[in-house]
Structures are given as structure tokens and as C-alpha cells.
Protein backbone atom coordinates (compact mmCIF):
# COMPACT_ATOMS: atom_id res chain seq x y z
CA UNK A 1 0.00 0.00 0.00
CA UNK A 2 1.45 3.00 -0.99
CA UNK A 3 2.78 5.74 2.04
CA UNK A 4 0.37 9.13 2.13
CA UNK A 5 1.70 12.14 0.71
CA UNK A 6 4.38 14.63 2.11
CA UNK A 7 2.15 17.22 3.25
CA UNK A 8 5.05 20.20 1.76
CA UNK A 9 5.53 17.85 -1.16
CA UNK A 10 1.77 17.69 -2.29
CA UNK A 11 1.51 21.87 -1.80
CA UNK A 12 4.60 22.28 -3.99
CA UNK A 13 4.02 19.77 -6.45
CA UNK A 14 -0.20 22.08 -6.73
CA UNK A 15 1.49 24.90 -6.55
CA UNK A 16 4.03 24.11 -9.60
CA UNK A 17 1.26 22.26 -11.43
CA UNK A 18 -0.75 25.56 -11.61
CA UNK A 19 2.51 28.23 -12.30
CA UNK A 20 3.17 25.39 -15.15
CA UNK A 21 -0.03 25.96 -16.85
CA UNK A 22 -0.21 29.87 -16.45
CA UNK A 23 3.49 29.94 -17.68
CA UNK A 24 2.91 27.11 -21.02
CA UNK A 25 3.60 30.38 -23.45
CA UNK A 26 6.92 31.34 -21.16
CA UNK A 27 8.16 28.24 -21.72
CA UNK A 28 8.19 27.65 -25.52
CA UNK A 29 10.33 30.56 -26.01
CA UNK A 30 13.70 29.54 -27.26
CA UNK A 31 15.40 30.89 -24.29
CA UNK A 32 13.65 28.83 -21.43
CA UNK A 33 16.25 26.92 -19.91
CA UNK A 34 15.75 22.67 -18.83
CA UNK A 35 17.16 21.01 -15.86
CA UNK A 36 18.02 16.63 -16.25
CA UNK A 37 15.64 16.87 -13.81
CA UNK A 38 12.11 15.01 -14.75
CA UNK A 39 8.54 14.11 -12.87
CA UNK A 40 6.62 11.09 -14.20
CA UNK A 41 3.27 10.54 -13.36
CA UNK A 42 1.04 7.32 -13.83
CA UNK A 43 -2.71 7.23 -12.22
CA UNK A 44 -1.72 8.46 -8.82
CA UNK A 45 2.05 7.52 -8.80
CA UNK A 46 4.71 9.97 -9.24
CA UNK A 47 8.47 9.44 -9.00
CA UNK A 48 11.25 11.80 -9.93
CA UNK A 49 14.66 11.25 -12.32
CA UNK A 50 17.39 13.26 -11.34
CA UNK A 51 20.51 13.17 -13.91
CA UNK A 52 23.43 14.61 -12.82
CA UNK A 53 27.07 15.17 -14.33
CA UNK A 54 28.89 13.29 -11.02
CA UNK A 55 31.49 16.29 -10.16
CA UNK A 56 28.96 19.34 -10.16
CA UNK A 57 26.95 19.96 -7.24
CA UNK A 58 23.41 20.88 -6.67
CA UNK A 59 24.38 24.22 -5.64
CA UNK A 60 25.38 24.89 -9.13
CA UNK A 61 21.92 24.67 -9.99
CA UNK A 62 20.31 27.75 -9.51
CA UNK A 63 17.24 28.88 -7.53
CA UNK A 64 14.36 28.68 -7.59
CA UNK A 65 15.06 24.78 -9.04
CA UNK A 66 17.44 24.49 -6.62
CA UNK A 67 15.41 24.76 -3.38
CA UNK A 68 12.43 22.57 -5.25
CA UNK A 69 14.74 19.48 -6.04
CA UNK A 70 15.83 19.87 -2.39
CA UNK A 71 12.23 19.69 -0.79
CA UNK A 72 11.26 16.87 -3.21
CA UNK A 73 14.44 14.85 -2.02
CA UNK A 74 14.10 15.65 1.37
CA UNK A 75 10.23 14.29 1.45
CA UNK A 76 11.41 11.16 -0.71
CA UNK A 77 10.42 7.59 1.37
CA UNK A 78 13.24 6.01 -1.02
CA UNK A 79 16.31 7.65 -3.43
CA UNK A 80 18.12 5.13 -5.79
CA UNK A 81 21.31 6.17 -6.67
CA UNK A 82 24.18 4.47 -8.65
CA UNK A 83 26.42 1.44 -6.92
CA UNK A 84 29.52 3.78 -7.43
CA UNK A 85 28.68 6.18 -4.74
CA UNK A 86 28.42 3.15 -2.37
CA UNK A 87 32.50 2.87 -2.00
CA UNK A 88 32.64 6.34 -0.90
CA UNK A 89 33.60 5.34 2.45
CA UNK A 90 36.90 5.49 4.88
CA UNK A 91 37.21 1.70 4.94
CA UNK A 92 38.36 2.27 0.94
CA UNK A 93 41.00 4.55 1.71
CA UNK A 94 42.29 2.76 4.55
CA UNK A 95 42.98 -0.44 1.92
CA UNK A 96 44.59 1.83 -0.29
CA UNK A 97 47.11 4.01 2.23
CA UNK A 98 48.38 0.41 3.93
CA UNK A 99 48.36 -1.70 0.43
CA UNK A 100 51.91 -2.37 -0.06
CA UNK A 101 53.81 -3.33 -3.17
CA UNK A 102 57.49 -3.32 -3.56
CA UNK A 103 57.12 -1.14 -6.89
CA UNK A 104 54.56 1.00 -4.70
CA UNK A 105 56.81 3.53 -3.10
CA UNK A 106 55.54 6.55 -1.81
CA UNK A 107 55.56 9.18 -4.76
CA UNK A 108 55.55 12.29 -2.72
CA UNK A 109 59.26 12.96 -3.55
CA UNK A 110 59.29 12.85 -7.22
CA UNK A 111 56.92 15.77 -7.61
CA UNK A 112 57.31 19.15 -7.75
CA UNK A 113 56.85 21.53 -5.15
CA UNK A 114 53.90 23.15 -7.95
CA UNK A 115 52.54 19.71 -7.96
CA UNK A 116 52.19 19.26 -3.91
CA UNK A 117 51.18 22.97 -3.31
CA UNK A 118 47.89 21.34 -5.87
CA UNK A 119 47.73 18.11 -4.06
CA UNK A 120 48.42 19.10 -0.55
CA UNK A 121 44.97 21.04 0.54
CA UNK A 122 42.94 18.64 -1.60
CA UNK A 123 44.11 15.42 0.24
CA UNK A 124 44.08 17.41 3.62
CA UNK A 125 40.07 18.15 2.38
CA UNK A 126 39.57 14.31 2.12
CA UNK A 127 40.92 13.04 5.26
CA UNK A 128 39.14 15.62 7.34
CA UNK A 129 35.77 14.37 6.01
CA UNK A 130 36.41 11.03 6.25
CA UNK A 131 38.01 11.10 9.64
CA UNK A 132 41.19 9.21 8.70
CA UNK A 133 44.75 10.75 9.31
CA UNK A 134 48.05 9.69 7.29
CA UNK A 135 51.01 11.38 6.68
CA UNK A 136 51.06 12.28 3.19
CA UNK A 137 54.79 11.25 2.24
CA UNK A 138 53.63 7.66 3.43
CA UNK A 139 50.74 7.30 1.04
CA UNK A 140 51.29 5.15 -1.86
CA UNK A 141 50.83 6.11 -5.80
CA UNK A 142 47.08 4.04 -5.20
CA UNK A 143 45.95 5.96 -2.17
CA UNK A 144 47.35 9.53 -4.04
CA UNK A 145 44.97 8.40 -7.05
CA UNK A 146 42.26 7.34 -5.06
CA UNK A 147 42.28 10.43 -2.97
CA UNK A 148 42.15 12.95 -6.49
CA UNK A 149 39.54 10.93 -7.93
CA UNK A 150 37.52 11.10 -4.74
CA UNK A 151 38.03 15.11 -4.70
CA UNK A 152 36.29 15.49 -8.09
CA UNK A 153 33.25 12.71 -7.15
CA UNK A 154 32.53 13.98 -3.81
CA UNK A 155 32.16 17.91 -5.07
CA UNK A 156 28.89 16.10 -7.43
CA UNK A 157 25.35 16.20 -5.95
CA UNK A 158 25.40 12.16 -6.16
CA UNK A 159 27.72 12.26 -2.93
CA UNK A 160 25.88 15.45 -1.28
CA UNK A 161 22.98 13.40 -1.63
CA UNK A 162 24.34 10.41 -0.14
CA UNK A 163 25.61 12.31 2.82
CA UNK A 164 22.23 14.01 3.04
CA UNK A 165 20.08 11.04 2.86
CA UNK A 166 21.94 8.50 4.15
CA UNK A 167 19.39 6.46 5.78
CA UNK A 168 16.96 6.30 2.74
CA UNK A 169 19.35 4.88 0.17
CA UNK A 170 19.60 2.17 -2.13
CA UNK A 171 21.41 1.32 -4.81
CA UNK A 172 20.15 0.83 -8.30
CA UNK A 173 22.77 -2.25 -8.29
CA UNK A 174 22.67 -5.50 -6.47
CA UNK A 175 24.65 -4.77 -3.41
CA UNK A 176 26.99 -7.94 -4.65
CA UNK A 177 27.07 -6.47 -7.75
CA UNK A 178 28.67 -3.47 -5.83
CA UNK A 179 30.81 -5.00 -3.93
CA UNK A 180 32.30 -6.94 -7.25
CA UNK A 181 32.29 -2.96 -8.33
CA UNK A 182 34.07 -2.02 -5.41
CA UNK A 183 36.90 -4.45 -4.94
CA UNK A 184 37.56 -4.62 -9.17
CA UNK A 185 38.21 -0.84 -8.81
CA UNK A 186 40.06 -1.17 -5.46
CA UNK A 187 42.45 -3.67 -7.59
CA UNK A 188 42.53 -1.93 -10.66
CA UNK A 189 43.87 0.96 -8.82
CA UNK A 190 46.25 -1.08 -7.24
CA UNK A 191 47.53 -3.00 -9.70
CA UNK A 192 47.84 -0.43 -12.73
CA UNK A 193 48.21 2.95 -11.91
CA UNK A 194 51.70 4.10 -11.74
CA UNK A 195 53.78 7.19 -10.85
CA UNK A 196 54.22 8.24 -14.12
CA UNK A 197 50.31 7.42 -15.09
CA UNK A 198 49.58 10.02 -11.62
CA UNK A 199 51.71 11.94 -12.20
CA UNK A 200 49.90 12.53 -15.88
CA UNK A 201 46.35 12.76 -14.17
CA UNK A 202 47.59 15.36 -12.52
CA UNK A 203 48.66 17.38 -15.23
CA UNK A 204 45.85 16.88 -17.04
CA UNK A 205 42.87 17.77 -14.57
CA UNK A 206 45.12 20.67 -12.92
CA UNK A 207 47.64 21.98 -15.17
CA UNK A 208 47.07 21.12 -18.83
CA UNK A 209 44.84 24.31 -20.02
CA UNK A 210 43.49 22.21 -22.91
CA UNK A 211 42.00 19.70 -20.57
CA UNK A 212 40.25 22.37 -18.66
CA UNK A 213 38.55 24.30 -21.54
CA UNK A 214 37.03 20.33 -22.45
CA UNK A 215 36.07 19.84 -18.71
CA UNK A 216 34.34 23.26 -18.31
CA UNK A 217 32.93 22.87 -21.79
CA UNK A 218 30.91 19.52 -20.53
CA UNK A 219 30.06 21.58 -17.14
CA UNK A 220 28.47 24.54 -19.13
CA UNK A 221 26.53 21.78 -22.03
CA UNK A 222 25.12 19.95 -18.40
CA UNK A 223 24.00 22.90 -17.11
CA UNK A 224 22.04 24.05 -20.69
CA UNK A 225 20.57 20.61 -20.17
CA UNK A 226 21.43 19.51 -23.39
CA UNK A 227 21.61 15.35 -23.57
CA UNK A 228 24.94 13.51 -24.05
CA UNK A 229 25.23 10.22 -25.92
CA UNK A 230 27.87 7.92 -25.80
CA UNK A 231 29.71 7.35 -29.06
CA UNK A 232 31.94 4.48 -28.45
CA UNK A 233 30.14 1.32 -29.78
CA UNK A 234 31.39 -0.60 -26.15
CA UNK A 235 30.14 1.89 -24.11
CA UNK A 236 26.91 2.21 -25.87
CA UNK A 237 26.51 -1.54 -25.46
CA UNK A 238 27.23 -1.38 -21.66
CA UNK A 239 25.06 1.66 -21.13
CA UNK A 240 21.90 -0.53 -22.51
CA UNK A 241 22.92 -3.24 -20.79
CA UNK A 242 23.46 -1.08 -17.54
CA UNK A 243 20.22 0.59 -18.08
CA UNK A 244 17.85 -2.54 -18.46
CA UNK A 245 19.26 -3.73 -15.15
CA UNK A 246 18.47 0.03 -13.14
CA UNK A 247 15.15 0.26 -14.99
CA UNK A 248 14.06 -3.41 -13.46
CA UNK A 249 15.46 -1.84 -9.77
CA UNK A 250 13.96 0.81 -10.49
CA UNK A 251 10.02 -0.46 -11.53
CA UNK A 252 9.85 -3.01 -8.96
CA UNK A 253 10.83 -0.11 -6.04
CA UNK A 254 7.64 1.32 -7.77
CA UNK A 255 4.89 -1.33 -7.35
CA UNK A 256 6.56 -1.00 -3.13
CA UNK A 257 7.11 2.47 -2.99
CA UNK A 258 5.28 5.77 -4.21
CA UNK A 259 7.24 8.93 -3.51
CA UNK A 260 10.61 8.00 -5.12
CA UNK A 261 13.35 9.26 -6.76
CA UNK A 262 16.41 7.91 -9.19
CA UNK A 263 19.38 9.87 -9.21
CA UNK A 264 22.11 8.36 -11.64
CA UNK A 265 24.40 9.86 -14.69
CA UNK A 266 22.45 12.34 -17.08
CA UNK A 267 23.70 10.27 -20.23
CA UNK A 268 21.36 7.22 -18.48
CA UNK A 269 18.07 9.59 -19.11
CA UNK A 270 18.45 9.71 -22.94
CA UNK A 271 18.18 7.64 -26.58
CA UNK A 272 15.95 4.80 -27.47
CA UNK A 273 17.56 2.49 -24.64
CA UNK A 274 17.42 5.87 -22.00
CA UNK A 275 14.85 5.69 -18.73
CA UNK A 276 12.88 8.41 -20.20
CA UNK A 277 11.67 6.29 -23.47
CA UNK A 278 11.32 3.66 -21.56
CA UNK A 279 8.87 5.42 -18.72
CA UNK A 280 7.31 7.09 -21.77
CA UNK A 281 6.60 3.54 -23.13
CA UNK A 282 5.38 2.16 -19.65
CA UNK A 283 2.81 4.75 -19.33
CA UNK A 284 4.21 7.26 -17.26
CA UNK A 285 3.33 11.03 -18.03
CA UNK A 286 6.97 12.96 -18.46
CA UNK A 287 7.27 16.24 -17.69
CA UNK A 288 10.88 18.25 -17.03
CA UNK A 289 12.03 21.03 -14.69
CA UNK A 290 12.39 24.39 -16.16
CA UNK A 291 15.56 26.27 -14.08
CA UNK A 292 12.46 28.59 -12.72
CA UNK A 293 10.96 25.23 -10.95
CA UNK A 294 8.40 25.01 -13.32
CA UNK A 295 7.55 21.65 -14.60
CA UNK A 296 6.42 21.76 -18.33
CA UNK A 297 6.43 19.45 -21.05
CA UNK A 298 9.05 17.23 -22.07
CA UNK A 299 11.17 18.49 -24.58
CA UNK A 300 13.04 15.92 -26.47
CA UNK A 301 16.26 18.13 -27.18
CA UNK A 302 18.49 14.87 -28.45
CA UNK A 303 15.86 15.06 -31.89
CA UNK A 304 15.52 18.71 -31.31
CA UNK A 305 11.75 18.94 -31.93
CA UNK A 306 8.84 19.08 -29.46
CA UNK A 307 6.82 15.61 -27.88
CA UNK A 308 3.19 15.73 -29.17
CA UNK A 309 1.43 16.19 -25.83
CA UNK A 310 -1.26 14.46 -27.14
CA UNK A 311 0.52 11.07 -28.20
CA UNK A 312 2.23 11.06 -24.67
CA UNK A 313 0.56 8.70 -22.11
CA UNK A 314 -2.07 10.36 -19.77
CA UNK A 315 -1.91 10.10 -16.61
């Protein structure tokens, strides 16, 4: 039987429902801006898709949509999220800082002072919130990679929202799927990152200019909410296949649950294998955020031309 109603989430989601039919002609203008942000509606179901680019944080997202998305998560009985967020943990690190190979040797030495003015505050950052305290020069090439990595994930609003919500989370993954997920990555780091492969990473997300303009170019398309596609034929494959699996996590947390949301990877949302087509096809009404808060129709930006409201699903 599903829960009642949030009593803040059923005024908000009236009060939107009537600013999004007063403001239908605002919205059609070529300048109205779209969050990855998406309600679905079925008979008297709703449920929420949040897609998110994993190192930007919901405060990047500007008010009034800001606060909204906050409330609705806040009221949420249940929040799926993706299996990678799971390893965010101290217990990670710790297997990391003590894993010890003879080729392993602490790096700290061979870079430049440039290099540890960069990594220093950022590492310092990461220990604090985790509550874990090594001495940098002991931490091994694996730990050093771990810990950068970590720094870009845990600025996204996928961590935020773990650390928020901690106690109404599940992941769109088997949890022995993650912990496969979490001890291949733990050994991949181990086994083939080296100081010279680091010491690149470095360069690339701190120093190389190039690399910036590319990173702040996919920031700035995310925040447009223009749809990304994978182009490698692999990853396309593994998307689909990753996307079957959420999507049956994700309906059968429906037929339990009413007041849910899914917060995964934007790219995840769109394309003929994308939750959104498949919602569409299992009835569910779609309708997407505007950055005012105001939920209108879905735009299908990827084809560039407007969903006939009257072929969608009602409601």
C-alpha cells in the first residue's frame, strides 16, 4: 500500500502544477532553460529522475530549481542512486594508504613543489571528512589516485545526496554487484596505476589548459541541459545493458514504494535504450524542470523537436 503524501511535497508539487499551466507560453520561447531533472506521473504515482554530471553539485543549480529538487528529495520515502557512490567510504581509503607493493613507493618525492602545493589542501580536504589521518609522504601512488579521484566525485550532488540522505538509500545495483564494483576498482587501482600514469592525471585535470577548456565545456553543455550520448560502440553496449538492469530496480521499487526518486548519470536519461523512453513507453506522463521550478512538457532536445502532448501517455 502505498505511504500518504508529504504534506510540503503535495503543496509544492499544486502549486508548480498551476505556475506550469499559467506559464505554457513562457516556456516555448527559445530561451527557457531545462534542468536533467524530470517528474513522471502514472494514475496516482509519481516518481522523480534526477541526472546529474557526477562532479557538479546541486548548488550549481540555480534557484528557484534548486530549493524545489531539495524539498522533493528531502520528502522522498526512497532515493536510488548508482552502486559507485556506495565505495565512498573510509574503509576504501584505509585499503589503499596500507596496500603495499614493492614497486609501490611513496611518490611524494618525485613531484614538484607546484605539484604538492595542488595536491596538498585537496588530500588534507579528504581526510578531514572522512576522519582518517596519514602522513602524506607515506601514502602510496594508489591511495594519491584514489584520494584525487575522490576530490572530483565527492564535489557532485550524487555524494551530497548520499551524505544528506543516508538512511533512505539504495542502490540501483545489487549490493553484490557493488561489492564486485568495489573491490575490481580497489584492484585496478592497485595493480595499474603508476607514478608516471599520476603523475599525468595530474597534469591533465590541474595543469594542462586544454584539458580544462574540455572539462568546463561539458560543465556549461550539463548545465544548458542539453543530452549527451555515448559514441563508443562498447560503451553504448554497456550503457543498454546497464540501463535494463536500473530500470528493473527501479520499476519493482515502484509497485513497493510511491514517492521515489532515481538519481544516476544524465547520459542514463536519454536515446531509445534511456529511462525516459522507456517510462514514456510504460505509461508514465513525463514532464521536465524548467531552471524557474516550473515543470512543463518534455522536450526531447536529443531530436531537437517538441513531444506531441497528445501522443504522450495520460496520466
Amino acid at each position: 500500500m502505498a505511504a500518504p503524501a508529504n504534506t510540503l511535497l503535495t503543496a509544492l508539487q499544486n502549486l508548480h502544477i498551476q505556475r506550469s499551466s499559467a506559464a505554457q507560453t513562457q516556456n516555448d520561447k527559445e530561451d527557457t532553460q531545462y534542468l536533467h531533472f524530470y517528474r513522471l506521473t502514472k494514475g496516482g504515482k509519481i516518481f522523480y529522475l534526477f541526472g546529474t554530471n557526477h562532479s557538479i553539485s546541486l548548488e550549481a543549480l540555480s534557484d528557484p530549481a534548486n530549493t524545489y529538487i531539495k524539498s522533493i528529495l528531502q520528502s522522498n520515502e526512497l532515493i536510488l542512486t548508482e552502486g559507485l557512490f556506495k565505495r565512498l567510504t573510509a574503509d576504501s581509503l584505509k585499503k589503499l594508504a596500507y596496500f603495499k607493493l614493492p614497486y609501490q613507493l611513496s611518490p611524494w618525492k618525485s613531484f614538484t613543489q607546484k605539484e604538492k602545493n595542488v595536491l596538498e589542501p585537496i588530500i588534507q580536504k579528504i581526510m578531514a571528512r572522512h576522519n582518517i589521518d596519514f602522513a602524506i609522504e607515506d601514502l602510496k601512488v594508489a591511495a594519491l589516485h584514489d584520494f584525487i579521484m575522490r576530490n572530483i566525485w565527492e564535489n557532485g550532488a550524487d555524494t551530497e545526496i548520499h551524505i544528506q540522505h543516508a538512511n533512505k538509500i539504495d542502490s540501483l545495483d545489487d549490493k553484490s554487484e557493488c561489492e564486485a564494483l568495489n573491490e575490481l576498482s580497489l584492484n585496478e587501482c592497485h595493480f595499474t596505476t603508476s607514478i608516471r600514469e599520476f603523475k599525468q592525471i595530474i597534469d591533465d585535470f590541474f595543469f594542462n589548459l586544454e584539458h580544462q577548456k574540455l572539462w568546463n565545456e561539458s560543465i556549461v553543455e550539463y548545465l544548458s541541459g542539453k543530452p549527451t550520448f555515448p559514441e563508443d560502440k562498447d560503451e553504448i553496449a554497456e550503457m543498454k545493458a546497464t540501463n535494463v538492469k536500473w530500470l528493473k530496480k527501479l520499476f519493482k521499487s515502484l509497485e513497493q514504494k510511491n514517492n521515489i526518486s532515481a538519481v544516476l548519470g544524465a547520459r542514463h536519461l536519454y536515446g531509445d535504450f534511456g529511462f525516459l523512453e522507456a517510462c514514456k513507453a510504460a505509461g508514465y506522463f513525463i514532464s521536465r524542470m524548467t531552471t524557474e521550478g516550473i515543470f512543463s512538457h518534455y522536450m526531447n532536445n536529443a531530436q531537437n523537436n517538441q513531444i506531441d502532448l497528445a501522443a504522450l501517455p495520460k496520466p
